[in-house]
C-alpha atoms as a PDB file:
ATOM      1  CA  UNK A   1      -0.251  34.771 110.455  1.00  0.00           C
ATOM      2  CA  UNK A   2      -0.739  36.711 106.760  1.00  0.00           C
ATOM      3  CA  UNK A   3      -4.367  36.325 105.030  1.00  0.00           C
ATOM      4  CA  UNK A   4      -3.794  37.546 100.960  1.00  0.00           C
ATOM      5  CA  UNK A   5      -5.541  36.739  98.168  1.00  0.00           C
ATOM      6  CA  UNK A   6      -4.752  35.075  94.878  1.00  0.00           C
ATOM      7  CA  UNK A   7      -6.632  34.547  91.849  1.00  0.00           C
ATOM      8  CA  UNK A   8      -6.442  31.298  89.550  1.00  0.00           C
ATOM      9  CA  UNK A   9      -7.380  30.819  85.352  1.00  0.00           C
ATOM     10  CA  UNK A  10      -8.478  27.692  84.869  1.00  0.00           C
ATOM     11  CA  UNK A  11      -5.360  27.434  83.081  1.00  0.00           C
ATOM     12  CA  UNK A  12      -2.832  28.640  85.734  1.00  0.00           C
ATOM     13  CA  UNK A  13      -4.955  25.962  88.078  1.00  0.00           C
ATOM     14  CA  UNK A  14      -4.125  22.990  85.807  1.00  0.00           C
ATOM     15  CA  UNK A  15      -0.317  24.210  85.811  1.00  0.00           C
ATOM     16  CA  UNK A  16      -0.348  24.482  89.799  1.00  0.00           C
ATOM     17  CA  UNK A  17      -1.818  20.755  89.868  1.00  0.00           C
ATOM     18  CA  UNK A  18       1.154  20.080  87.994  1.00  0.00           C
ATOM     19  CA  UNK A  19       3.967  21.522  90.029  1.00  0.00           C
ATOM     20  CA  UNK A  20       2.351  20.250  92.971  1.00  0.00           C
ATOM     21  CA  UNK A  21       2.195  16.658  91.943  1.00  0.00           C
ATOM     22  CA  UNK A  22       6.297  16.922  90.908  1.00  0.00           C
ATOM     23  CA  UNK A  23       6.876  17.264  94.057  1.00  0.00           C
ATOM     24  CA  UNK A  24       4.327  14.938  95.751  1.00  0.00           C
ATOM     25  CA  UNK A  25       6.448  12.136  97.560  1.00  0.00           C
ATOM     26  CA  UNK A  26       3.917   9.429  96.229  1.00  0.00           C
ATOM     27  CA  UNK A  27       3.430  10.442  93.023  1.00  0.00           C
ATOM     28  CA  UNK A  28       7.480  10.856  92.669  1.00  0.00           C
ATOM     29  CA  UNK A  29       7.826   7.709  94.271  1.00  0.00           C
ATOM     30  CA  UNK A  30       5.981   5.567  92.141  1.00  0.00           C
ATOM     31  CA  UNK A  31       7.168   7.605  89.444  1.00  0.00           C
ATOM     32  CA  UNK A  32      10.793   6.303  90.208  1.00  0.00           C
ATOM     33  CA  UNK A  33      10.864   3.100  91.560  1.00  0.00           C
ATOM     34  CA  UNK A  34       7.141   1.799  90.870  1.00  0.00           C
ATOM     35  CA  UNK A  35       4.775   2.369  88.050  1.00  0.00           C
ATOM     36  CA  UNK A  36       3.201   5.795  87.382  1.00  0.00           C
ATOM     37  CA  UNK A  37       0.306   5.960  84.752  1.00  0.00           C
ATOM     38  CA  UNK A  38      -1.169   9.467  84.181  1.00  0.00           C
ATOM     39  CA  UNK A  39      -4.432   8.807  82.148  1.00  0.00           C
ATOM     40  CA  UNK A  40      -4.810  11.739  79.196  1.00  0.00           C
ATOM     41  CA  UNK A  41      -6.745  14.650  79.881  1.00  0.00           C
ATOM     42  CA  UNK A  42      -6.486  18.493  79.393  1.00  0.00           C
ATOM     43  CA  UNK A  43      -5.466  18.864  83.218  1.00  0.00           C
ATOM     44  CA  UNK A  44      -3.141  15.299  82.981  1.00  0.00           C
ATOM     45  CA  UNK A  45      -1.473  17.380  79.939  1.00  0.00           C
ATOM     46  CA  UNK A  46      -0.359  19.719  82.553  1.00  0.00           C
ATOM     47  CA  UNK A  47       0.879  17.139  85.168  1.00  0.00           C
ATOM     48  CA  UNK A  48       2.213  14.765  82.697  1.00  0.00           C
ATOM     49  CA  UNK A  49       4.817  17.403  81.382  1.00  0.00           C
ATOM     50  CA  UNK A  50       5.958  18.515  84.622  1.00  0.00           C
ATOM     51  CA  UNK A  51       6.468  14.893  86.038  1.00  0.00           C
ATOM     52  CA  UNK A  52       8.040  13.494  82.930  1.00  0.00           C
ATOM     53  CA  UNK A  53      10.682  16.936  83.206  1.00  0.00           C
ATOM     54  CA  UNK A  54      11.196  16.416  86.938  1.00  0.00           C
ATOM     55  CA  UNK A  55      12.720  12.584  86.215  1.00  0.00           C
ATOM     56  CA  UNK A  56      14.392  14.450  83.136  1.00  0.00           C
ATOM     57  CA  UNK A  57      12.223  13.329  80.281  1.00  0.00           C
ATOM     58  CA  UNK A  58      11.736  16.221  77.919  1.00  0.00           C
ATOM     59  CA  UNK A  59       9.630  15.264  74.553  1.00  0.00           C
ATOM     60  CA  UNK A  60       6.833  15.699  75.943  1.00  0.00           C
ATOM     61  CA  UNK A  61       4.517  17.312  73.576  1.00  0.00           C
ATOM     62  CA  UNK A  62       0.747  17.719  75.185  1.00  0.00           C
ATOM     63  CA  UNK A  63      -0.614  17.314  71.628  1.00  0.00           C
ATOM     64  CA  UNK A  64      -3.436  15.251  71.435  1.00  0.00           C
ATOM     65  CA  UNK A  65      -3.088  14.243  75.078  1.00  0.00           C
ATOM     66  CA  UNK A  66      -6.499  13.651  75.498  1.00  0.00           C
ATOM     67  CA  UNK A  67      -9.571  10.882  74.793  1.00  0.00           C
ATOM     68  CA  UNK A  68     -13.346  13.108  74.976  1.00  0.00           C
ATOM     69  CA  UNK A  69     -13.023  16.475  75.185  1.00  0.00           C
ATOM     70  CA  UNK A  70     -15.348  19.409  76.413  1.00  0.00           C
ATOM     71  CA  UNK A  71     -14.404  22.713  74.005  1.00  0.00           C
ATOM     72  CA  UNK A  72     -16.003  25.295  72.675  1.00  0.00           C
ATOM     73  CA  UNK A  73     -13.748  24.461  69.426  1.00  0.00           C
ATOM     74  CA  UNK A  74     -14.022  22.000  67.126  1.00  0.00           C
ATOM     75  CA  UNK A  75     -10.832  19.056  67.725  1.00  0.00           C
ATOM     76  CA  UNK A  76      -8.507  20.119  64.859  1.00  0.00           C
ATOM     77  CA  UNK A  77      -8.628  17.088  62.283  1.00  0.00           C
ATOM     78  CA  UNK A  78      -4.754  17.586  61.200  1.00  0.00           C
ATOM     79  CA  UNK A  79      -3.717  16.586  65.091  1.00  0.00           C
ATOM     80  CA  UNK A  80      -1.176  13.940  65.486  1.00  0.00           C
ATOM     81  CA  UNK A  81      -2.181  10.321  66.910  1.00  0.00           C
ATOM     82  CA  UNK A  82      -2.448   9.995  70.765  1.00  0.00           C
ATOM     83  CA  UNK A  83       0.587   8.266  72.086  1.00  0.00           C
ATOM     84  CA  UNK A  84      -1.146   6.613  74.310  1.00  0.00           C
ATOM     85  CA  UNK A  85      -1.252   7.314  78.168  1.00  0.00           C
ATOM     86  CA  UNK A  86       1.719   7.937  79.955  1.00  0.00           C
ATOM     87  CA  UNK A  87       3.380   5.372  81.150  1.00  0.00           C
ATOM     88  CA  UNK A  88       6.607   5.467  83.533  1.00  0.00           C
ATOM     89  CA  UNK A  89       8.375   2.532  84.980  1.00  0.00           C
ATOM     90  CA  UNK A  90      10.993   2.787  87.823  1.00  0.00           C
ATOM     91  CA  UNK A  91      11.651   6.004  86.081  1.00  0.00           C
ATOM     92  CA  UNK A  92      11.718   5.452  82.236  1.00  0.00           C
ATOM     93  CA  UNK A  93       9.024   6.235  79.974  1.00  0.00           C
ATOM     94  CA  UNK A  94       6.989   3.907  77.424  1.00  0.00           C
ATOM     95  CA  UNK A  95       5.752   4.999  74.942  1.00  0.00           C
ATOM     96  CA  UNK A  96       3.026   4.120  73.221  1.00  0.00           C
ATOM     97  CA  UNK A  97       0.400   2.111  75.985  1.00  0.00           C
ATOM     98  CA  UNK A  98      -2.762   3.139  77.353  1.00  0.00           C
ATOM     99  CA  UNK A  99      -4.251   2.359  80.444  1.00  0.00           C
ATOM    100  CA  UNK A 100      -6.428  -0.393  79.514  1.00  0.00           C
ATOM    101  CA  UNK A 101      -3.035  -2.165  78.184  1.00  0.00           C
ATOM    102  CA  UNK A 102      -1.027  -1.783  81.547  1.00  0.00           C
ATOM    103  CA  UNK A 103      -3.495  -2.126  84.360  1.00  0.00           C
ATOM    104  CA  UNK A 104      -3.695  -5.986  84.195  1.00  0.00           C
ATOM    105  CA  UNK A 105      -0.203  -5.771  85.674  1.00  0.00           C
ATOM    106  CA  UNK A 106      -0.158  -2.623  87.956  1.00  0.00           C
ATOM    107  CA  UNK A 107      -0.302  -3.530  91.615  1.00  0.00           C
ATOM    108  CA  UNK A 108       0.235  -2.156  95.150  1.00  0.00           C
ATOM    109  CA  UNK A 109       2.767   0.506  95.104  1.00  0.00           C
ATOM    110  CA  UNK A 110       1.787   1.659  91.494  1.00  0.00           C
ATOM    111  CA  UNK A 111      -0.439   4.932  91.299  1.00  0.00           C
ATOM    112  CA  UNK A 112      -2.686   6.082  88.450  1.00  0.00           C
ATOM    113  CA  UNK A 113      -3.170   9.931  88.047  1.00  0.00           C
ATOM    114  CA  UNK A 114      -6.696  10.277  86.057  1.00  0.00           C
ATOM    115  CA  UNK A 115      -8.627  13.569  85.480  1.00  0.00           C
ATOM    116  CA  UNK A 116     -12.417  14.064  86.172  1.00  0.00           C
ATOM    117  CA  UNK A 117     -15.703  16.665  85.531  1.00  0.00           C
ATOM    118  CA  UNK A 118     -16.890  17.018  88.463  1.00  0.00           C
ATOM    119  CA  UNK A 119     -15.509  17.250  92.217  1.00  0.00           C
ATOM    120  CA  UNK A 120     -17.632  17.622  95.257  1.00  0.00           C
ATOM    121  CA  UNK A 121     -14.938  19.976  97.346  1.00  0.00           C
ATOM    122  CA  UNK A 122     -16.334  19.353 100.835  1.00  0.00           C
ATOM    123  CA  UNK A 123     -16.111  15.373 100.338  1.00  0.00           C
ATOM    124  CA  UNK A 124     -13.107  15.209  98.076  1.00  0.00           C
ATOM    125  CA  UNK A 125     -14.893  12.669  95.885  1.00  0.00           C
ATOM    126  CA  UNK A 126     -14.837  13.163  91.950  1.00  0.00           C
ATOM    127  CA  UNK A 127     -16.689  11.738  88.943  1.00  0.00           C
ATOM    128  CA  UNK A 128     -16.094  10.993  85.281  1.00  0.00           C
ATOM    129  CA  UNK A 129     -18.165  11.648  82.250  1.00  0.00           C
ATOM    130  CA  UNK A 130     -18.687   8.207  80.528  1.00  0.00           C
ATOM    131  CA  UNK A 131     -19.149   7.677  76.986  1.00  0.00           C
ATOM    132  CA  UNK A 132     -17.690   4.487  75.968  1.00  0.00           C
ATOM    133  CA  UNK A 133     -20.498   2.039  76.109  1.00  0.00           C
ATOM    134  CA  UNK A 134     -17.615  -0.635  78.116  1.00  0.00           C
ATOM    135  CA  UNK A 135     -16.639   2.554  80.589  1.00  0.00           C
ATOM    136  CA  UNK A 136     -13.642   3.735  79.278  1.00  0.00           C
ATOM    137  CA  UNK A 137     -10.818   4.305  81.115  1.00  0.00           C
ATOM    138  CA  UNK A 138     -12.636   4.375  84.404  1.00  0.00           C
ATOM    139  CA  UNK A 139     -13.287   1.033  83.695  1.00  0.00           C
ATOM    140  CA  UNK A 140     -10.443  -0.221  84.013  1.00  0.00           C
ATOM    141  CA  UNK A 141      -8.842   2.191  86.744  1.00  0.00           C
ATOM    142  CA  UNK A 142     -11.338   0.558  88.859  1.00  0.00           C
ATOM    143  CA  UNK A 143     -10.263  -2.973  88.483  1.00  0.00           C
ATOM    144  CA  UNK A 144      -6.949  -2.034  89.431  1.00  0.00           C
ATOM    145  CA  UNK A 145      -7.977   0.273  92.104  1.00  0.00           C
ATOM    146  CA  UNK A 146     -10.826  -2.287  93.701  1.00  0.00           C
ATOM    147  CA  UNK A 147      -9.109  -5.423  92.560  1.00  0.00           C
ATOM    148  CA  UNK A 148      -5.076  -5.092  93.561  1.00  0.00           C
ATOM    149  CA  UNK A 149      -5.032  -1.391  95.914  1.00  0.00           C
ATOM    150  CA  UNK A 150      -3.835   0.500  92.942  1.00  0.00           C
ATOM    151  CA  UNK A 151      -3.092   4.130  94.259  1.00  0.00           C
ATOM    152  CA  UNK A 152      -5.418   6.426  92.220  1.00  0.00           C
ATOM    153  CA  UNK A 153      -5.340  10.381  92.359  1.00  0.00           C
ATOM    154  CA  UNK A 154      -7.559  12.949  90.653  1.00  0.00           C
ATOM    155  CA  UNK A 155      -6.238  16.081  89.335  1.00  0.00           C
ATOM    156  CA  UNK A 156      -9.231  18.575  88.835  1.00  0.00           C
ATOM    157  CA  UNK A 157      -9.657  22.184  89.268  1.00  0.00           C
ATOM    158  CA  UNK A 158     -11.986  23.621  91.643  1.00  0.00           C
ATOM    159  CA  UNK A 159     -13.803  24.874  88.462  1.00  0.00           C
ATOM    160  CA  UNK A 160     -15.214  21.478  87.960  1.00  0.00           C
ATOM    161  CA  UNK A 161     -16.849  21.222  91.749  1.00  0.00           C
ATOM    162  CA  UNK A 162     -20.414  20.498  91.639  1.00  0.00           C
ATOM    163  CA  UNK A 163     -23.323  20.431  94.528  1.00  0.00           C
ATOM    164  CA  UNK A 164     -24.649  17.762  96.026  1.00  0.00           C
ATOM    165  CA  UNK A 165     -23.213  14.375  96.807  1.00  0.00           C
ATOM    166  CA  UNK A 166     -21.249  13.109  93.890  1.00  0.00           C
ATOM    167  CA  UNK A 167     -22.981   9.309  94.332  1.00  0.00           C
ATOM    168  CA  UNK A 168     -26.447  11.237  94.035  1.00  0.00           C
ATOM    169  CA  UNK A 169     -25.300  12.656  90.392  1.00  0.00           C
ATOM    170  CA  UNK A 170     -24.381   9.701  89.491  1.00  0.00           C
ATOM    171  CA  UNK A 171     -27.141   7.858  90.344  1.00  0.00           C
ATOM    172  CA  UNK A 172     -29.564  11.171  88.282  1.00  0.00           C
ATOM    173  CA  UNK A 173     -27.391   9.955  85.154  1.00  0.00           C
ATOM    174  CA  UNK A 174     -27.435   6.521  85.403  1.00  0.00           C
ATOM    175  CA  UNK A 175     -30.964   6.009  85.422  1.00  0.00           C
ATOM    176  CA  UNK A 176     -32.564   3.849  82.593  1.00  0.00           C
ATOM    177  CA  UNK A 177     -34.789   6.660  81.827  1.00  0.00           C
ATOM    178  CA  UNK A 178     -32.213   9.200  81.584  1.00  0.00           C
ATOM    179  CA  UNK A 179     -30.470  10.084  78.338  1.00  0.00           C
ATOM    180  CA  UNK A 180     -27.045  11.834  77.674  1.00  0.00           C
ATOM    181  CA  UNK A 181     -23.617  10.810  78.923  1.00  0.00           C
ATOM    182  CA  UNK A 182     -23.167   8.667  82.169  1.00  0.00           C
ATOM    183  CA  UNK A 183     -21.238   9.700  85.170  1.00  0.00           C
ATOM    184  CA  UNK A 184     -19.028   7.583  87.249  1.00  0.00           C
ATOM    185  CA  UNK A 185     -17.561   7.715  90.590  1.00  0.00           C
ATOM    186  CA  UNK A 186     -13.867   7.533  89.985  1.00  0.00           C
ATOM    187  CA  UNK A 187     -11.270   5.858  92.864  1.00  0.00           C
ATOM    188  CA  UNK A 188      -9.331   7.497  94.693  1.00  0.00           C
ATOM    189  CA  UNK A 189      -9.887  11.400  95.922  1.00  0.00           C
ATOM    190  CA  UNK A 190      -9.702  14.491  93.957  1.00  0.00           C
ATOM    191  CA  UNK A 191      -6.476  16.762  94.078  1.00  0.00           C
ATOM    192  CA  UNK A 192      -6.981  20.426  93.593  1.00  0.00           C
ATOM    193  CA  UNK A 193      -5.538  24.050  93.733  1.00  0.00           C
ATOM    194  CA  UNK A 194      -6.276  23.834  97.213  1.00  0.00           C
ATOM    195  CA  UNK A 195      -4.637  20.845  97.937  1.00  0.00           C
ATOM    196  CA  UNK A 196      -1.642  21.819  95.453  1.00  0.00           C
ATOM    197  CA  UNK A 197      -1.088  25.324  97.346  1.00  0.00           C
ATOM    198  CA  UNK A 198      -0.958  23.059 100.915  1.00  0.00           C
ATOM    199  CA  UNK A 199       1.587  21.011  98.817  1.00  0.00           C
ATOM    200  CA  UNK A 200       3.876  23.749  97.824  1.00  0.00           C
ATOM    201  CA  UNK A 201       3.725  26.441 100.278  1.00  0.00           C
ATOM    202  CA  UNK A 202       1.719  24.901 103.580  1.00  0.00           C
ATOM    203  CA  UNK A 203      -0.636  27.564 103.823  1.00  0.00           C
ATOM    204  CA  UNK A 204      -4.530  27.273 103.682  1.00  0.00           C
ATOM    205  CA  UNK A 205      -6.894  28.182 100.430  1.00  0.00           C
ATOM    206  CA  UNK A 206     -10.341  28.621 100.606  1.00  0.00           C
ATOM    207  CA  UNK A 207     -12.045  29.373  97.803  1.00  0.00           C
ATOM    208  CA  UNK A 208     -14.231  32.440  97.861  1.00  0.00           C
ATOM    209  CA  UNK A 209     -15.591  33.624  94.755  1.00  0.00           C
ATOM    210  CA  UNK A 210     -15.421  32.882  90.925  1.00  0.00           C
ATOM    211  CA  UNK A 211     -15.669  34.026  87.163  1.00  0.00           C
ATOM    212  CA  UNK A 212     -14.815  36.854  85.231  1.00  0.00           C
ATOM    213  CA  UNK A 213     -15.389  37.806  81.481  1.00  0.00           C
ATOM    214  CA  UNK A 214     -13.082  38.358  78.949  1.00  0.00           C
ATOM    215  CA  UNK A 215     -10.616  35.520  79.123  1.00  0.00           C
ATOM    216  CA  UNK A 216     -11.272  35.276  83.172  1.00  0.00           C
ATOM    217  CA  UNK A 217     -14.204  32.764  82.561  1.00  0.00           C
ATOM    218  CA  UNK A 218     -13.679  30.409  85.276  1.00  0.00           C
ATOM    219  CA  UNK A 219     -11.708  31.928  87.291  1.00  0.00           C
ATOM    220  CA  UNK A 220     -11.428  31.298  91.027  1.00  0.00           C
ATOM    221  CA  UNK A 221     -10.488  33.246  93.875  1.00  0.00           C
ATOM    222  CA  UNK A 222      -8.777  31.973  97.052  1.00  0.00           C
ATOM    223  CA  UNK A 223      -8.116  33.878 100.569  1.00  0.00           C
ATOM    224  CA  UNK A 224      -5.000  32.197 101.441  1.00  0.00           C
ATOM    225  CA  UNK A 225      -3.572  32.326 105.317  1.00  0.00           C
ATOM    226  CA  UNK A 226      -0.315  31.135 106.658  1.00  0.00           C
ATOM    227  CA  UNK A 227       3.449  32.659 108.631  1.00  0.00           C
ATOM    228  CA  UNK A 228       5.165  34.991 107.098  1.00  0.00           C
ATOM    229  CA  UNK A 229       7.378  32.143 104.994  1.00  0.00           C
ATOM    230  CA  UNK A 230       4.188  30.244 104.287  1.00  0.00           C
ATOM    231  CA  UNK A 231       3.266  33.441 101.942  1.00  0.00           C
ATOM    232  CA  UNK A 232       6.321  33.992 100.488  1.00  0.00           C
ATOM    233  CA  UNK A 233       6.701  31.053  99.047  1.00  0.00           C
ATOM    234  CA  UNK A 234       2.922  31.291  97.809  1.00  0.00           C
ATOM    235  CA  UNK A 235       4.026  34.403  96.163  1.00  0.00           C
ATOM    236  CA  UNK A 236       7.079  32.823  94.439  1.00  0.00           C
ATOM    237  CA  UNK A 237       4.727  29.503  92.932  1.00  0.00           C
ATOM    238  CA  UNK A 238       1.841  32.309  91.799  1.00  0.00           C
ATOM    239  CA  UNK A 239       4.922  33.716  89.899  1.00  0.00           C
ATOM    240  CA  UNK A 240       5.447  30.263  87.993  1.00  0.00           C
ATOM    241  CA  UNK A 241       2.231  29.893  86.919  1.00  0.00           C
ATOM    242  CA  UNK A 242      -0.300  33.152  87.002  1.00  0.00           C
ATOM    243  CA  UNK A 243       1.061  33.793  82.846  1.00  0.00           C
ATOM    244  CA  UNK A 244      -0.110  30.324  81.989  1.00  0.00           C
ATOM    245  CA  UNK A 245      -1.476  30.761  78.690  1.00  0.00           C
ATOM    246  CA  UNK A 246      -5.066  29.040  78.106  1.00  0.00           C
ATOM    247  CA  UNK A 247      -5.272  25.609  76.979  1.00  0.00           C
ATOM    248  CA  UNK A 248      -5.247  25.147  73.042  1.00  0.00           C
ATOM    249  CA  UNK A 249      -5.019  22.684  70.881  1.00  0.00           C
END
């Protein structure tokens, strides 16, 4: 067995997510021969351009993928209009729906790929900032997730994780007497780096430090063990994505 270890932008994360999920035999299957909705989000941006390339859809933009946003940067006001969520059916993509439009219909065999902001990493469980007063799209993720056994994954960097149970949070933010966003629970279990790099390469992360300055904010390092093959081909996906520029606008 090798140990080596690789280091992760937030950025270069998001991008691994993505690769990972191409090649994820449930995502790819609902993708083709189900219903695939990947909810917007920064990370989603990420995973919804590499899934719509690996059926061969290639307009994908990324601009204005996205509902709330946390940035340091004001949201340009000269962006286009969301398209909507993505939205693929037995491998073609509609344009122009959302998530609150389609989920009526989704049902078992269908998956829904939503982002979160915050991931407890020893549980696997994830949670949503809420602002809409009706929920937002958590809203109704759950119905179709509770109500018909909708397949729900969450793509989230290991940047996000938080401590203590994610129920507990929610529970702190919820209260009557608490002010500020809400936080919800979201279906489904989070997908990470680490889970990404077992994806790709079959070898084992563990995260083991993080930050930097400079354009390394958020940052995370990983000690990474597997055979000989197992690290090559860890090697070859930190090629694809360590260059990954930082999310903009």
């Amino acid at each position: 067995m090798k140990s080596i270890q690789i280091s992760l932008t937030p950025a270069a994360g998001k991008q691994l997510i993505a690769l990972a999920l191409a090649q994820n035999k449930k995502v790819m299957k609902a993708a083709r021969e189900h219903t695939l909705v990947i909810v917007a989000g920064t990370t989603n941006t990420y995973v919804a351009k590499t899934v719509l390339e690996a059926i061969g859809e290639n307009g994908f933009t990324g601009k204005h993928f996205f509902r709330g946003i946390v940035s340091g940067q004001p949201v340009p006001s000269d962006l286009p209009e969301m398209d909507g969520d993505v939205v693929i059916e037995k491998g073609q993509w509609i344009h122009g729906k959302t998530i609150q439009e389609v989920a009526p219909d989704l049902k078992v065999g269908d998956m829904i790929l939503k982002g979160a902001n915050a991931v407890d990493l020893r549980t696997g469980d994830a949670a949503v900032l809420i602002g809409h007063p009706m929920g937002g799209t958590l809203a109704a993720i759950a119905q179709a997730a509770m109500g018909r056994r909708v397949g729900v994954m969450v793509p989230v960097g290991v940047e996000k994780r938080v401590e203590g149970p994610i129920s507990e949070l929610c529970y702190l933010c919820n209260d009557p007497e608490a002010s500020g966003v809400r936080l919800a629970q979201a279906p489904g279990k989070a997908y990470t780096e680490i889970d990404a790099i077992a994806e790709l390469t079959g070898a084992a992360a563990h995260l083991i430090a993080s930050g930097g300055v400079c354009g390394y904010e958020g940052i995370a390092w990983f000690q990474c063990t597997g055979t000989e093959e197992q690290i090559a081909k860890l090697q070859q996906v930190m090629k694809q994505v360590k260059d990954t520029p930082a999310y903009h606008y």
